[in-house]
Protein backbone atom coordinates (compact mmCIF):
# COMPACT_ATOMS: atom_id res chain seq x y z
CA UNK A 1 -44.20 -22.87 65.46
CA UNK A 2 -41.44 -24.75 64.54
CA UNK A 3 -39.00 -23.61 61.02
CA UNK A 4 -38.55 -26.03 58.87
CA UNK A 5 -35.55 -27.46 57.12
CA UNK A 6 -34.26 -26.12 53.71
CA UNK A 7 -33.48 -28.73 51.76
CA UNK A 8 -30.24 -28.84 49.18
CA UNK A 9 -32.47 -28.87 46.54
CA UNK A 10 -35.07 -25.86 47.45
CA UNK A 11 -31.58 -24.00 48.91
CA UNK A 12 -29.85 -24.86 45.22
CA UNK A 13 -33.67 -23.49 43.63
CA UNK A 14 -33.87 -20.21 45.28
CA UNK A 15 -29.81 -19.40 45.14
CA UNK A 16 -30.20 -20.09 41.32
CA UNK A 17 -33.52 -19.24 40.34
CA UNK A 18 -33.53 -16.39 38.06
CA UNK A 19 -30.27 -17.32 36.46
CA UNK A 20 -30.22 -17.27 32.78
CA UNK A 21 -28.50 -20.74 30.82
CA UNK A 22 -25.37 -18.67 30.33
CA UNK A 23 -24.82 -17.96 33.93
CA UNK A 24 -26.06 -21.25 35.03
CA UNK A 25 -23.18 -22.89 32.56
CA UNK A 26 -20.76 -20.59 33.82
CA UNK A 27 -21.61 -20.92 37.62
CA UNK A 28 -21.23 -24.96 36.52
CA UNK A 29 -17.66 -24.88 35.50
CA UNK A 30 -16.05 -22.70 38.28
CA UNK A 31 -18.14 -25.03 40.81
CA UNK A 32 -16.36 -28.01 39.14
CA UNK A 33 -12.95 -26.49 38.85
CA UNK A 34 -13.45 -26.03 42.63
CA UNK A 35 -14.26 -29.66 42.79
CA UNK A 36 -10.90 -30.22 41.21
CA UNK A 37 -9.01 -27.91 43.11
CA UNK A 38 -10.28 -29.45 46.51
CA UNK A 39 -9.23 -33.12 45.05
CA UNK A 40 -6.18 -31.83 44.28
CA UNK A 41 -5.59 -30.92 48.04
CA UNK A 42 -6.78 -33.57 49.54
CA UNK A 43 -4.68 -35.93 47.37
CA UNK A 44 -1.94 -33.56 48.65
CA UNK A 45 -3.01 -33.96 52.32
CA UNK A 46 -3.39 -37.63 52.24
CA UNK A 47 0.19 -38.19 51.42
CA UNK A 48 1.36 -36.33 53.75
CA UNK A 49 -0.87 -38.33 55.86
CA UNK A 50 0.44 -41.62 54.68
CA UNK A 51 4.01 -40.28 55.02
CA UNK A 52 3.95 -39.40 58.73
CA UNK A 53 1.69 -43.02 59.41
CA UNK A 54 3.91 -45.08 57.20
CA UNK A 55 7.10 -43.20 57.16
CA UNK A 56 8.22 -41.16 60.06
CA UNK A 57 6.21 -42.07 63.28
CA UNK A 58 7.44 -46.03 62.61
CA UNK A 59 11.02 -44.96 62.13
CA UNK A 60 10.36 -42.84 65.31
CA UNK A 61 9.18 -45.99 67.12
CA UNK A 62 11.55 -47.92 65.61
CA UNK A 63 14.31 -46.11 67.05
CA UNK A 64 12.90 -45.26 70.30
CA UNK A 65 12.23 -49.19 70.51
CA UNK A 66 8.78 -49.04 71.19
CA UNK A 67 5.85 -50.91 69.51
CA UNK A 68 3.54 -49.12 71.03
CA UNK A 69 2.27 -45.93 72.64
CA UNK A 70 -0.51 -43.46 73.57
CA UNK A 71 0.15 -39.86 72.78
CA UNK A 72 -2.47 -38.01 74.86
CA UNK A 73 -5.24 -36.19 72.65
CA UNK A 74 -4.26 -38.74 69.37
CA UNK A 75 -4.91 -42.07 71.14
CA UNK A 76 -2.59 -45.45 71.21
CA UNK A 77 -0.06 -45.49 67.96
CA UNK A 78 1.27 -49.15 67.04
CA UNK A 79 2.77 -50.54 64.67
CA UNK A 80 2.04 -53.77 62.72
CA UNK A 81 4.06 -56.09 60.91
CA UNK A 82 3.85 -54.56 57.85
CA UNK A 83 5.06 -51.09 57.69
CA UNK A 84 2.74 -48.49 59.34
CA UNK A 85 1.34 -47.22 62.14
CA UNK A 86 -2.38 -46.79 63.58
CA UNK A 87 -4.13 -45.38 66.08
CA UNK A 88 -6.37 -47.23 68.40
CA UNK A 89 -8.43 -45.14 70.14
C-alpha cells in the first residue's frame, strides 16, 4: 500500500493542534520575525549578488579585454552594453 502525502495544511493541523490562542499568537510572531530576518538576508545576499554581476566580474572583463567567457561549472559570462554581466548557460 502506498503512504500518502501530508499536506501543509494537515502537517500545520497536527504540529499545532492542541495549542491554546496564547501559544498560537506567540508561535505567530517569532514565525514572522523569522520571515523578517530571512528578508533581511536575502536583501543582503542579493547585493552582493548584484555587486559581483554588475561591479567586479565586468571590471574583471573589462581589463582582461574580454567580452566574453565560460568559466567551467558557472556557464558563459558576457557582458552587455549596459553595465553587467550574465550567464548563459
Amino acid at each position: 500500500m502506498k503512504e500518502e502525502a501530508v499536506t501543509y495544511e494537515q502537517h500545520y493541523e497536527q504540529k499545532y493542534e492542541g495549542m491554546t490562542i496564547a501559544q498560537l499568537a506567540k508561535t505567530m510572531k517569532k514565525i514572522k520575525e523569522q520571515h523578517e530576518a530571512k528578508k533581511r538576508q536575502a536583501a543582503q545576499i542579493w547585493h552582493e549578488y548584484d555587486y559581483l554581476r554588475m561591479r567586479a566580474i565586468v571590471m574583471k572583463m573589462e581589463e582582461m579585454g574580454i567580452e566574453s567567457v565560460y568559466v567551467k561549472g558557472v556557464g558563459r559570462l558576457s557582458t552587455r552594453e549596459e553595465a553587467g554581466c550574465k550567464t548563459l548557460d
